[in-house]
N, C-alpha and C. Protein backbone atom coordinates (compact mmCIF):
# COMPACT_ATOMS: atom_id res chain seq x y z
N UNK A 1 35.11 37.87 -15.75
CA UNK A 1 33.91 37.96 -16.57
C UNK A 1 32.71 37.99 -15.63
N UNK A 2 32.00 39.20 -15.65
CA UNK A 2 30.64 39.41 -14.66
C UNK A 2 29.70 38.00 -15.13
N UNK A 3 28.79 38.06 -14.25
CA UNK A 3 27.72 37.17 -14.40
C UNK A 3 26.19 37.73 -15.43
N UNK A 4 26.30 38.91 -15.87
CA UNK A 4 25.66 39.27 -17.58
C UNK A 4 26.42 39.08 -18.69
N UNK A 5 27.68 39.10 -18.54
CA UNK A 5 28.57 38.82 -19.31
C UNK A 5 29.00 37.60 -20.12
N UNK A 6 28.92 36.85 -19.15
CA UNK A 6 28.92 35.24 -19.53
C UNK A 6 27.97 34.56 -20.02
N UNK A 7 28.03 33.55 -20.11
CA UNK A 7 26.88 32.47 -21.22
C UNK A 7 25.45 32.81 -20.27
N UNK A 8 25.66 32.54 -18.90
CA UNK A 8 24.57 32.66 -18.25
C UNK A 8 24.29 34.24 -17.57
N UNK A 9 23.01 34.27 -17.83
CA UNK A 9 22.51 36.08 -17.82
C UNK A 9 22.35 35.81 -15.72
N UNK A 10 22.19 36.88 -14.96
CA UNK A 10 21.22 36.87 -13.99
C UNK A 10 20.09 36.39 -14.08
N UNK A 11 19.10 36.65 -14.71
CA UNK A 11 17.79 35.92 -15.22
C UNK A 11 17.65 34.83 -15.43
N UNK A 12 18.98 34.06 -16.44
CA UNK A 12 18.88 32.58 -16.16
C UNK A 12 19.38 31.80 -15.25
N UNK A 13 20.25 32.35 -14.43
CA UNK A 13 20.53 31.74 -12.75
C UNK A 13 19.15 31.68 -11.95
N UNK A 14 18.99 32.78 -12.05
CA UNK A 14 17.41 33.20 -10.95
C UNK A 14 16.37 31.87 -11.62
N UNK A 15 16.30 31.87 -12.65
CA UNK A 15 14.90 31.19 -13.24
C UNK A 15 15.53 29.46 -12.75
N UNK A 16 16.75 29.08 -13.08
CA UNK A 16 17.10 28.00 -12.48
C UNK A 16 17.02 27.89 -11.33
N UNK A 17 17.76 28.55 -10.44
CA UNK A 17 17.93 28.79 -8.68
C UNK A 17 16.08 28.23 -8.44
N UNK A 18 15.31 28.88 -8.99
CA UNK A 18 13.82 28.97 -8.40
C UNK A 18 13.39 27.40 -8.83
N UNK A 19 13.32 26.97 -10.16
CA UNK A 19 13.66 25.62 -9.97
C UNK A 19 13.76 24.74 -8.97
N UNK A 20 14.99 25.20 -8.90
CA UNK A 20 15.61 24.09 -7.74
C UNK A 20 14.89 24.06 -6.70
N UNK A 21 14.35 25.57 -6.15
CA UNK A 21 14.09 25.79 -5.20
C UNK A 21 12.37 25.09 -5.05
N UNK A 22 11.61 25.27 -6.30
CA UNK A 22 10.26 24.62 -6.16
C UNK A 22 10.11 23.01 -6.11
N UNK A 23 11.14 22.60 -6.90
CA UNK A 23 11.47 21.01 -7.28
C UNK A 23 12.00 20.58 -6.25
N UNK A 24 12.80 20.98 -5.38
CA UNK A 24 13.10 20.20 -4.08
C UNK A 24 12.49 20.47 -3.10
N UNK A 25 11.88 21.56 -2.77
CA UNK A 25 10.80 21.52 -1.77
C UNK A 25 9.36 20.60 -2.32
N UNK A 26 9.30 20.83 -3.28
CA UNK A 26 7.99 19.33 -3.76
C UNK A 26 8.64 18.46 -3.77
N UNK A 27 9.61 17.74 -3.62
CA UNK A 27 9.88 16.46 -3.95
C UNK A 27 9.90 16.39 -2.26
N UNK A 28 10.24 17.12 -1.39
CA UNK A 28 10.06 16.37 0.12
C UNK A 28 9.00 16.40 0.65
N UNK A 29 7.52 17.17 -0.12
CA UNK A 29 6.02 17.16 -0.02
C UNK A 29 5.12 15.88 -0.95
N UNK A 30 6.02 15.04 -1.54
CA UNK A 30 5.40 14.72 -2.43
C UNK A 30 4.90 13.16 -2.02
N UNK A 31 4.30 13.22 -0.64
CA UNK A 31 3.57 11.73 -0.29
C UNK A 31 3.22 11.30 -0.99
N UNK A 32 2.95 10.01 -1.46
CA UNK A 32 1.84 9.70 -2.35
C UNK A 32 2.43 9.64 -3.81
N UNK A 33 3.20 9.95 -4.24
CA UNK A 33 3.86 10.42 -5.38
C UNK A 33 4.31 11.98 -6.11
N UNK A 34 4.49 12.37 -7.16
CA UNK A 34 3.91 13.35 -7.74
C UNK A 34 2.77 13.93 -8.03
N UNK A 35 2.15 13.35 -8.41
CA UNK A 35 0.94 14.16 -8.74
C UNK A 35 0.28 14.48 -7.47
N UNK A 36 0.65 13.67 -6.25
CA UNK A 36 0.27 14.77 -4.63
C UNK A 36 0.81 16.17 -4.65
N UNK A 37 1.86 16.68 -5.64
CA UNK A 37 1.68 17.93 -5.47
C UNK A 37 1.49 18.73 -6.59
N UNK A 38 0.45 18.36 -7.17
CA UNK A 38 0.44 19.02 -8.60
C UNK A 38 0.02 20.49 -7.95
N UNK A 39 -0.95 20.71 -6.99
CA UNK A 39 -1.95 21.87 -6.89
C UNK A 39 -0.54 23.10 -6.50
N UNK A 40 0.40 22.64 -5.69
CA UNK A 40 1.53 23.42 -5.47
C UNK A 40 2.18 23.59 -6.81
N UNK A 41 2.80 23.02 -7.58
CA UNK A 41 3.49 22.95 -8.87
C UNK A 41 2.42 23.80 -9.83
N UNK A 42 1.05 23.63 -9.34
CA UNK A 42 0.33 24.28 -10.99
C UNK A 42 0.46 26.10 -9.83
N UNK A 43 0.04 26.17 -8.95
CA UNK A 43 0.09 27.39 -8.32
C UNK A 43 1.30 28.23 -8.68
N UNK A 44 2.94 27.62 -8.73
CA UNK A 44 4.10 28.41 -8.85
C UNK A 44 4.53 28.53 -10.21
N UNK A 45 3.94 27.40 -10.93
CA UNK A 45 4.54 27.26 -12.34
C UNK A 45 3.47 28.38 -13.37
N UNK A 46 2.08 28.32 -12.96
CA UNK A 46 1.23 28.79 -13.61
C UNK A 46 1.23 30.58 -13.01
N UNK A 47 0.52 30.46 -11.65
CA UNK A 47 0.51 31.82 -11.16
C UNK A 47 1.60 32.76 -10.68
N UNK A 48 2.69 32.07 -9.64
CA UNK A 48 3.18 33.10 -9.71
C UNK A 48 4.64 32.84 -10.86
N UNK A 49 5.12 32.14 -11.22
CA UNK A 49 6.21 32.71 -12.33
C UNK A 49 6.00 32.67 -13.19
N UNK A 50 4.76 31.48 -13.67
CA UNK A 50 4.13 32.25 -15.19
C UNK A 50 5.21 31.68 -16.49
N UNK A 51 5.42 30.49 -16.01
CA UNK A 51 6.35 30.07 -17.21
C UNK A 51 5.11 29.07 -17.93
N UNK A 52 4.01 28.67 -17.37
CA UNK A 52 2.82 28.35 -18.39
C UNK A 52 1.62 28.68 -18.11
N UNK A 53 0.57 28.75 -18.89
CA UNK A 53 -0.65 28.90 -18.61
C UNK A 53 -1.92 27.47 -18.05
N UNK A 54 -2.53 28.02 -17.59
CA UNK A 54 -3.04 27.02 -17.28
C UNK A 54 -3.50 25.90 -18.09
N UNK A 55 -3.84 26.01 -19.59
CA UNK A 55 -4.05 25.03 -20.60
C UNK A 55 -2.66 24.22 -20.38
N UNK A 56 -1.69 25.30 -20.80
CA UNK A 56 -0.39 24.51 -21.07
C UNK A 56 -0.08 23.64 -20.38
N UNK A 57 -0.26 24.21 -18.77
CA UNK A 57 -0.34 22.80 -17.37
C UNK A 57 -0.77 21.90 -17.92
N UNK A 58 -2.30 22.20 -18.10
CA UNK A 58 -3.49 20.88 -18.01
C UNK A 58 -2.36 19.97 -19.14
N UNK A 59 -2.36 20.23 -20.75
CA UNK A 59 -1.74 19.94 -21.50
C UNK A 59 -0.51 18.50 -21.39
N UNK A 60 0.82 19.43 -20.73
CA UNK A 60 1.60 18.72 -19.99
C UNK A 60 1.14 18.05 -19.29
N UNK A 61 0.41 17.88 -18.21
CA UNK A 61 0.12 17.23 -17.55
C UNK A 61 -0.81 15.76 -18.15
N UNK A 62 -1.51 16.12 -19.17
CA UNK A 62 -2.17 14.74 -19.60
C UNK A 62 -1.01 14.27 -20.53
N UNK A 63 0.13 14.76 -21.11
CA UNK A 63 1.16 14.12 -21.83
C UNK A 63 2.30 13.46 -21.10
N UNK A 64 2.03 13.75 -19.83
CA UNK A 64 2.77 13.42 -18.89
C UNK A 64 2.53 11.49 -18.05
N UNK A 65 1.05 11.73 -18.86
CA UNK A 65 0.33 11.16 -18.00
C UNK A 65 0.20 9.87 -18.81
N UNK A 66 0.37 10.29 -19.95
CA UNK A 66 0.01 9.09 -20.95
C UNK A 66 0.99 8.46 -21.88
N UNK A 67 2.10 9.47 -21.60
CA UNK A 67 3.34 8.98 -21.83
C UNK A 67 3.64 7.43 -20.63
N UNK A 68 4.73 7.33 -21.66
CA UNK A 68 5.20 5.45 -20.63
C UNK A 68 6.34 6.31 -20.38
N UNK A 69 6.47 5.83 -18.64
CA UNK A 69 7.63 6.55 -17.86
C UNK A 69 6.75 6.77 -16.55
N UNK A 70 7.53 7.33 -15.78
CA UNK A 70 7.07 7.85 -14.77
C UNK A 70 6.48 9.02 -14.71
N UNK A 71 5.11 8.64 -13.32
CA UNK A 71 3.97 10.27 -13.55
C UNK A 71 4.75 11.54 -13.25
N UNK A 72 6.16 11.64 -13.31
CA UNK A 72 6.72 12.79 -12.88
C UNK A 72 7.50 13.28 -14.23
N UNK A 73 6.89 12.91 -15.44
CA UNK A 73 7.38 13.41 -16.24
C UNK A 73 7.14 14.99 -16.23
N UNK A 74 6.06 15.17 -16.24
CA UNK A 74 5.79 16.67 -16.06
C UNK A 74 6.52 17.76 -14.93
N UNK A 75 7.49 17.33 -14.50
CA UNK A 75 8.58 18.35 -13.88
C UNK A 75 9.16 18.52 -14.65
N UNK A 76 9.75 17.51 -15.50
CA UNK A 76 10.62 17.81 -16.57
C UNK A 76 10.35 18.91 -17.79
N UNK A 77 8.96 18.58 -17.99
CA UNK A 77 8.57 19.61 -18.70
C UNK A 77 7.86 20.97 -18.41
N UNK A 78 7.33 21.31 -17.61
CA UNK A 78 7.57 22.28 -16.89
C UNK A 78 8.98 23.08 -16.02
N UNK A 79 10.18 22.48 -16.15
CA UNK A 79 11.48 22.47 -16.16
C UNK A 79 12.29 22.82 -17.77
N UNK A 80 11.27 22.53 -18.72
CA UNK A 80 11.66 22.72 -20.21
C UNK A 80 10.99 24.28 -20.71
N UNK A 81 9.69 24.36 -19.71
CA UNK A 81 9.25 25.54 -20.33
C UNK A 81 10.12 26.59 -19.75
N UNK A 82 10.31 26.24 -18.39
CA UNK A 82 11.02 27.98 -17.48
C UNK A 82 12.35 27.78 -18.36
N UNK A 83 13.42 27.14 -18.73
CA UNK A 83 14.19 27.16 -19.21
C UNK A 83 13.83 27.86 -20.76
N UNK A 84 12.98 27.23 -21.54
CA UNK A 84 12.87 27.77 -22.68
C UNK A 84 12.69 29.28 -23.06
N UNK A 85 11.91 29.92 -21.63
CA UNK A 85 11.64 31.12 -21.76
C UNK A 85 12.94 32.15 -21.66
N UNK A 86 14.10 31.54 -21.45
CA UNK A 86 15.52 32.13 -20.49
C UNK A 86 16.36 31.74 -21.62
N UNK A 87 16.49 30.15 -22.09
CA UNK A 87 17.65 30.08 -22.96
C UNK A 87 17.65 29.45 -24.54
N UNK A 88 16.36 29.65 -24.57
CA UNK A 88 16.10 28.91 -26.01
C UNK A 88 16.02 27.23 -25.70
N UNK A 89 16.05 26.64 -26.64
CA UNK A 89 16.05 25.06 -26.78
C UNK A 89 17.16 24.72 -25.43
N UNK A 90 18.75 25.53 -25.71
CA UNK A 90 19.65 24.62 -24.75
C UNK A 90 19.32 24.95 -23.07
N UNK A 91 18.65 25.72 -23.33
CA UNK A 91 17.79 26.11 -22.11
C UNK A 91 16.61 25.42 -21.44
N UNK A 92 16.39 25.19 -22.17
CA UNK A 92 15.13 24.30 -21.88
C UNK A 92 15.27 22.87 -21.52
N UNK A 93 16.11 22.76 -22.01
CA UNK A 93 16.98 21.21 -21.95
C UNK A 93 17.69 21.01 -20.77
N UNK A 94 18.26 22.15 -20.22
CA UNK A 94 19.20 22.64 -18.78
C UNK A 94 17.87 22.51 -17.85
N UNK A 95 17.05 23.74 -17.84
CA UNK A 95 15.81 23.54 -17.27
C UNK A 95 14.69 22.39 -17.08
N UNK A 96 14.78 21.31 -17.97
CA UNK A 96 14.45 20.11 -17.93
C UNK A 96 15.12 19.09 -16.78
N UNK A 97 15.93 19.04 -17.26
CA UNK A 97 17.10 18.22 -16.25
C UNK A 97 17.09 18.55 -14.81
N UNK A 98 17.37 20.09 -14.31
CA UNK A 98 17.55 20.69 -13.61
C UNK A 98 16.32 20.67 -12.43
N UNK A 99 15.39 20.83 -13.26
CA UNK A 99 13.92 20.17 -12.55
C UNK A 99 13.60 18.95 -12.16
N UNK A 100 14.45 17.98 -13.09
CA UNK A 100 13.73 16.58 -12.84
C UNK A 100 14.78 15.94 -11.43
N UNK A 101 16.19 16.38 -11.27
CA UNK A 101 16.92 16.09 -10.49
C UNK A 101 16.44 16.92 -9.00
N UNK A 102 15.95 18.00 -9.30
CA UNK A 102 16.16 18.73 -7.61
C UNK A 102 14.24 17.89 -7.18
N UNK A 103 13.81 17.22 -8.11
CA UNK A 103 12.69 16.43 -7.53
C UNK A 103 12.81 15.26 -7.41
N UNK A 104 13.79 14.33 -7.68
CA UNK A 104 14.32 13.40 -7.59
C UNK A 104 15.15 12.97 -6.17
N UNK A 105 16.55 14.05 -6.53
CA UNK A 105 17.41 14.03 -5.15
C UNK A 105 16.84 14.30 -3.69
N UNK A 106 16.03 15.42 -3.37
CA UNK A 106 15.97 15.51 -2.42
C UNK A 106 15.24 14.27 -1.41
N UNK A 107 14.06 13.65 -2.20
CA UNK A 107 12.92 12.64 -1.91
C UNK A 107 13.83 11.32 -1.58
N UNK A 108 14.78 11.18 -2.64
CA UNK A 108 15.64 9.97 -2.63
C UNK A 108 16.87 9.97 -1.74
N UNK A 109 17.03 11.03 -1.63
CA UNK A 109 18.28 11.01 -0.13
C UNK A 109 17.32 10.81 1.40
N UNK A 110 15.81 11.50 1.34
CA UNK A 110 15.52 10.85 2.53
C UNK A 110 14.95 9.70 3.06
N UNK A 111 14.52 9.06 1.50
CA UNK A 111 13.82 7.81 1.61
C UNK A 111 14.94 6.66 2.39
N UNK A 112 16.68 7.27 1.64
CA UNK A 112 17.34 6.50 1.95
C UNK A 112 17.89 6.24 3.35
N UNK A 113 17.67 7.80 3.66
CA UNK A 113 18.35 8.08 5.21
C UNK A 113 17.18 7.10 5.94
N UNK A 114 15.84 7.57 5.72
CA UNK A 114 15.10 6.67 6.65
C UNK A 114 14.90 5.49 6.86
N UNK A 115 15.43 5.05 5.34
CA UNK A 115 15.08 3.44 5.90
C UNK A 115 16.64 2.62 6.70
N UNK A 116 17.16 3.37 6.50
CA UNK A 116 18.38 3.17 7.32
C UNK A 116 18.37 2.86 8.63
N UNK A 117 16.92 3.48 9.21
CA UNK A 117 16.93 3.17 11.00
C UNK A 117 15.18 2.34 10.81
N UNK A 118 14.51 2.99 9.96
CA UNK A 118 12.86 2.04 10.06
C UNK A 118 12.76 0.95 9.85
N UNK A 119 13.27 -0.11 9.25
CA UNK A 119 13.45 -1.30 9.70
C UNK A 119 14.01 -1.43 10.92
N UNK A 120 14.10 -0.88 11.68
CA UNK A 120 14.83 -1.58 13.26
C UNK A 120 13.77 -1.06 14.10
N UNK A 121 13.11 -0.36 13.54
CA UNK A 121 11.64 -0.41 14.69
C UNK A 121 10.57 -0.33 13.85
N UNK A 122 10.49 -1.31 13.79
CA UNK A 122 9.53 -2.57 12.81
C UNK A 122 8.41 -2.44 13.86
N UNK A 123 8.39 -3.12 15.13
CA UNK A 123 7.07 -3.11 16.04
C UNK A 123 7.16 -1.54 16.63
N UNK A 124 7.27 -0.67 16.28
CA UNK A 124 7.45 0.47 17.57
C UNK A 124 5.87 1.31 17.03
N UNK A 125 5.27 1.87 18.29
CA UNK A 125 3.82 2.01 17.74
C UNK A 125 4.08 3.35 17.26
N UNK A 126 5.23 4.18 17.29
CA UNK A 126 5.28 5.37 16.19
C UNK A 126 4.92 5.08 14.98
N UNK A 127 5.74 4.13 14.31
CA UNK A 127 5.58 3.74 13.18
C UNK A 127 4.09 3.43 12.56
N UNK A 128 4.06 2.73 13.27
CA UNK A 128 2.34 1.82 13.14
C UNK A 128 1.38 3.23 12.47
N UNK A 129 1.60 4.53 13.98
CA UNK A 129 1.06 5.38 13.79
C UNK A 129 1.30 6.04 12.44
N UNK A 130 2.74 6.37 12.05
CA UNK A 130 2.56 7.05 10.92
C UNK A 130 2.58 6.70 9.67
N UNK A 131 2.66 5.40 9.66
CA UNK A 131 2.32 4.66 8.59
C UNK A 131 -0.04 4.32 8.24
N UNK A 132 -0.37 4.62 9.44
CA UNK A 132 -1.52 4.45 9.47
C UNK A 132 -1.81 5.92 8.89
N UNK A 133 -1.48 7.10 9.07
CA UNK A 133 -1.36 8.56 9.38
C UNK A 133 -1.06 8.84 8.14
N UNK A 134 -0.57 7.93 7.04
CA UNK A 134 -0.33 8.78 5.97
C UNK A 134 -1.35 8.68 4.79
N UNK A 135 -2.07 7.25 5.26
CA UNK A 135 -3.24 6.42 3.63
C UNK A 135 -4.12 8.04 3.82
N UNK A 136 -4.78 8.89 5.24
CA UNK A 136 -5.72 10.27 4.66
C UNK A 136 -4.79 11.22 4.36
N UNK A 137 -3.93 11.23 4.33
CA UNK A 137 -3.19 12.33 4.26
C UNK A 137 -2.48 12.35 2.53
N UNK A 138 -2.25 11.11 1.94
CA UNK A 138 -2.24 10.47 0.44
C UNK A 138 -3.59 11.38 0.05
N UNK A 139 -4.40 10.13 -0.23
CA UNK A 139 -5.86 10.71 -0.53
C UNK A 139 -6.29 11.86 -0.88
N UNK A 140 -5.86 12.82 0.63
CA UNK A 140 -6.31 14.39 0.36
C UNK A 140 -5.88 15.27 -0.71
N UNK A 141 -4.49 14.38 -0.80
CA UNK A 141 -3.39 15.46 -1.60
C UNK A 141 -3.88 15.06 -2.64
N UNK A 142 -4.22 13.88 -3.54
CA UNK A 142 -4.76 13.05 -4.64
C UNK A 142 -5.98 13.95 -4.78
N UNK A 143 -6.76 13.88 -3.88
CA UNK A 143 -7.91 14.86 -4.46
C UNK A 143 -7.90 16.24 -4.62
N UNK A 144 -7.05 16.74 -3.81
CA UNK A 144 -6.56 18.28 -4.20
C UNK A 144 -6.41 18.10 -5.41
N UNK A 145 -5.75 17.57 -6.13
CA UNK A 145 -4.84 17.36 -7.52
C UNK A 145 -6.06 17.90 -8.34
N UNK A 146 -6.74 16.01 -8.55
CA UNK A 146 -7.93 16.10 -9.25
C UNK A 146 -8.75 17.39 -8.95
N UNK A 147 -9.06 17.89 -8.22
CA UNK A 147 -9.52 19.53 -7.77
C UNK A 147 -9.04 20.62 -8.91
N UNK A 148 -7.70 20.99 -8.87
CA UNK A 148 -6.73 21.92 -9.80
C UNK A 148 -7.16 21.48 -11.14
N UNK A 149 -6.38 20.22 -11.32
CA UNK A 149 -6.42 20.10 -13.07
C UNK A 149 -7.97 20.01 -13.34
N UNK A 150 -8.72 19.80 -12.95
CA UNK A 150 -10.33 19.79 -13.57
C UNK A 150 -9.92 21.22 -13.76
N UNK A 151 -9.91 21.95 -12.67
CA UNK A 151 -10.10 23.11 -12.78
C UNK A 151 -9.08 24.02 -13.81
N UNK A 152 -8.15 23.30 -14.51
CA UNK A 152 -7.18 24.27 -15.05
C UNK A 152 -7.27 23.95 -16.55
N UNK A 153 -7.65 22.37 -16.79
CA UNK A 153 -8.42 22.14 -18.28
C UNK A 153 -10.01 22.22 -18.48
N UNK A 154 -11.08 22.29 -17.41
CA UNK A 154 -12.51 22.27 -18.00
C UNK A 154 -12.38 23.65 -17.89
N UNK A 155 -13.25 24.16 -18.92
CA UNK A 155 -13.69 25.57 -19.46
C UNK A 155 -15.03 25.81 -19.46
N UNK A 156 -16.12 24.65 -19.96
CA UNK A 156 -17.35 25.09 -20.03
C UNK A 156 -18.29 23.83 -19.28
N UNK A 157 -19.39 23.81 -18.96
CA UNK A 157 -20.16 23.24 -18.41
C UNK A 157 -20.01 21.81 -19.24
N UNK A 158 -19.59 21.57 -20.22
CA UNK A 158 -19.81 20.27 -20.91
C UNK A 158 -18.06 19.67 -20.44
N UNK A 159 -17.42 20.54 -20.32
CA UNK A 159 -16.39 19.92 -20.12
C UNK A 159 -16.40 19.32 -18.33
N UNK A 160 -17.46 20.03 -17.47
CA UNK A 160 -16.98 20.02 -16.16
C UNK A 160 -18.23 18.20 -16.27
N UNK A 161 -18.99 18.26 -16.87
CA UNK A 161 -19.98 17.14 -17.45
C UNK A 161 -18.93 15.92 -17.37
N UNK A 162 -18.02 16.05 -18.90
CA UNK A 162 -17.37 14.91 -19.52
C UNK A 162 -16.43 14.58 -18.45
N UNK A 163 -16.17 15.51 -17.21
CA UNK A 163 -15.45 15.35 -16.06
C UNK A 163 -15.93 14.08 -14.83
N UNK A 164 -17.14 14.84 -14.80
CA UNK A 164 -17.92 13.91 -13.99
C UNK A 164 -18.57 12.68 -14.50
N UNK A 165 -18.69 12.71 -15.44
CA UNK A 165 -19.19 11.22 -16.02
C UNK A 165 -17.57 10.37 -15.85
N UNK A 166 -17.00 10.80 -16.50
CA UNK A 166 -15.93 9.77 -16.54
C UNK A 166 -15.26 9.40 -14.88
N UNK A 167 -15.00 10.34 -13.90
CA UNK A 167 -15.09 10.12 -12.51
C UNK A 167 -16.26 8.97 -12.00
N UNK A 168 -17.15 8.92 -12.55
CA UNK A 168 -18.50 8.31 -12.02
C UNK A 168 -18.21 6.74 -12.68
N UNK A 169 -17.53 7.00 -14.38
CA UNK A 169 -17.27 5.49 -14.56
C UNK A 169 -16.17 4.79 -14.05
N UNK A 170 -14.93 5.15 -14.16
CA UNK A 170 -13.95 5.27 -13.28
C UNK A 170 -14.11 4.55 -11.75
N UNK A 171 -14.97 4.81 -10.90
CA UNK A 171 -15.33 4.33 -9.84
C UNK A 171 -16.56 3.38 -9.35
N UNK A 172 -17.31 3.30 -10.42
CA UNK A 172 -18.64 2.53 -10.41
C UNK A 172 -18.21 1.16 -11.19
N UNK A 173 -17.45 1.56 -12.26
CA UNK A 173 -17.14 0.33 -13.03
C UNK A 173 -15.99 -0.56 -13.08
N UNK A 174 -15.93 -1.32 -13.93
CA UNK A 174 -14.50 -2.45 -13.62
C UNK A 174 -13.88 -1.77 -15.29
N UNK A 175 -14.79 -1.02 -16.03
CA UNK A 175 -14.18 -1.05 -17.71
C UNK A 175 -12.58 -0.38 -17.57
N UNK A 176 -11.64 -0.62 -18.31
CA UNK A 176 -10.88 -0.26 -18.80
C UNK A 176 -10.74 1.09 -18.92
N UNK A 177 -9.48 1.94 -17.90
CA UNK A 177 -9.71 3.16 -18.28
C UNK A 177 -9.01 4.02 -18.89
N UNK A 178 -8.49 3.08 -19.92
CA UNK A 178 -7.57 3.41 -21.20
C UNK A 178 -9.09 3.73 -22.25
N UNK A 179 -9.92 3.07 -21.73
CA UNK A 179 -11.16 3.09 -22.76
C UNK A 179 -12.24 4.39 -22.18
N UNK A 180 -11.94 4.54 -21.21
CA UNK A 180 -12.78 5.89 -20.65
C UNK A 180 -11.56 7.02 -21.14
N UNK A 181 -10.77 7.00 -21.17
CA UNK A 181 -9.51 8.25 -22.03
C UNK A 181 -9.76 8.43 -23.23
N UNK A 182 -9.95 7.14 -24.11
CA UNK A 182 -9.57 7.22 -25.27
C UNK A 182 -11.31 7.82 -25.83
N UNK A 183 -12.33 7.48 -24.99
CA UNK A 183 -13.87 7.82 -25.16
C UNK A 183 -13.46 9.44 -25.49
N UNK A 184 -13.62 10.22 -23.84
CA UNK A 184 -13.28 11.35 -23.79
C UNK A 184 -12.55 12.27 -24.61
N UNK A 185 -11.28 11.67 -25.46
CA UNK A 185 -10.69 11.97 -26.33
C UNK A 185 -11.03 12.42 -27.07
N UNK A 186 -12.18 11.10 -27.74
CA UNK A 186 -13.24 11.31 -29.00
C UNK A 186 -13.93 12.25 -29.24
N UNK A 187 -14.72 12.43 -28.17
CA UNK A 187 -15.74 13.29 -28.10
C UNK A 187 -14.61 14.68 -27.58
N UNK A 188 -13.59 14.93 -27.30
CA UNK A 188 -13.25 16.63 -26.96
C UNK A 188 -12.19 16.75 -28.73
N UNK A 189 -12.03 15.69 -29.55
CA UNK A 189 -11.44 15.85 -30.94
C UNK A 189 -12.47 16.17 -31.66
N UNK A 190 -13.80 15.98 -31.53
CA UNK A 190 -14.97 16.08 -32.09
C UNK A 190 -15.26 17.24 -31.65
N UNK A 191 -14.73 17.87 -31.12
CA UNK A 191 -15.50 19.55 -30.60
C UNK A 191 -16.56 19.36 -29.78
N UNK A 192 -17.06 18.15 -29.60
CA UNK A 192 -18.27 18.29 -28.26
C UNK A 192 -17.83 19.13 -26.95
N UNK A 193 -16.52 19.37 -27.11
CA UNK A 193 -16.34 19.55 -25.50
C UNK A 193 -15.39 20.88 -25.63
């Protein structure tokens, strides 16, 4: 039985294969966490394969975000859309999974390999170094992020506004920023934004 022939088309190997292939190369880029590589993930998912648009990113990405679980829910679902486009629902479900593991495994086999020998050079000034070497190198990727998604959910000058105010409270203030979300909310359900 050829490989068009069978349950799985060429198209849905390829759309998986690429998967794998974006989800495990971000998961061994992904200092800092996930969302250090959103700007890579919104670049391949959005521009070049086009399994969402940039709303749809932004979208996922704040459901991702506000969901309870881990901030890497949004592989999964961006793993649900390339699938959905290839196999329907059971597709999407394959493509879900399929995404959330090749960003998972790769990160977690080297975290494991390494700590296997980095505790035994505990004082060695490599370490020191690249443990010092990584807090700008976090950061940058963190602000890249915030960079993209402004840029992939604000649309009009009021939105790039409700952006910066809430950045400004966020960092000036001690308030609650379940209460700066749920503000913002208000006012973009209200059509202000």
């Amino acid at each position: 039985m050829g490989l068009a022939q069978g349950p799985l088309r060429a198209r849905d190997v390829s759309t998986y294969l690429q998967l794998i292939v974006l989800f495990g190369s971000l998961s061994l880029m992904s200092i800092g966490g996930g969302n250090a590589v959103l700007p890579e993930m919104h670049l391949r998912a959005v521009n070049q394969h086009h399994w969402l648009s940039n709303g749809q990113f932004a979208d996922l990405f704040s459901i991702s975000q506000t969901a309870p679980g881990p901030s890497i829910l949004i592989v999964g679902m961006v793993g649900y859309a390339a699938g959905l486009e290839v196999g329907g629902v059971p597709g999407a479900i394959l493509g879900g999974v399929v995404a959330t593991v090749a960003m998972v495994l790769p990160a977690a086999s080297l975290v494991y390999a390494i700590t296997l020998f980095w505790q035994r050079a505990e004082e060695s000034r490599w370490r020191i170094a690249v443990e010092k070497g990584f807090a700008p190198l976090t950061v940058g990727l963190i602000l890249a992020s915030s960079l993209v998604m402004s840029r992939a959910a604000d649309h009009d000058w009021r939105a790039y506004l409700l952006t910066a105010v809430c950045t400004v409270i966020f960092v000036r203030t001690k308030l609650n920023p379940l209460l700066v979300v749920a503000g913002a909310g208000v006012i973009g359900y209200l059509g202000f934004v």
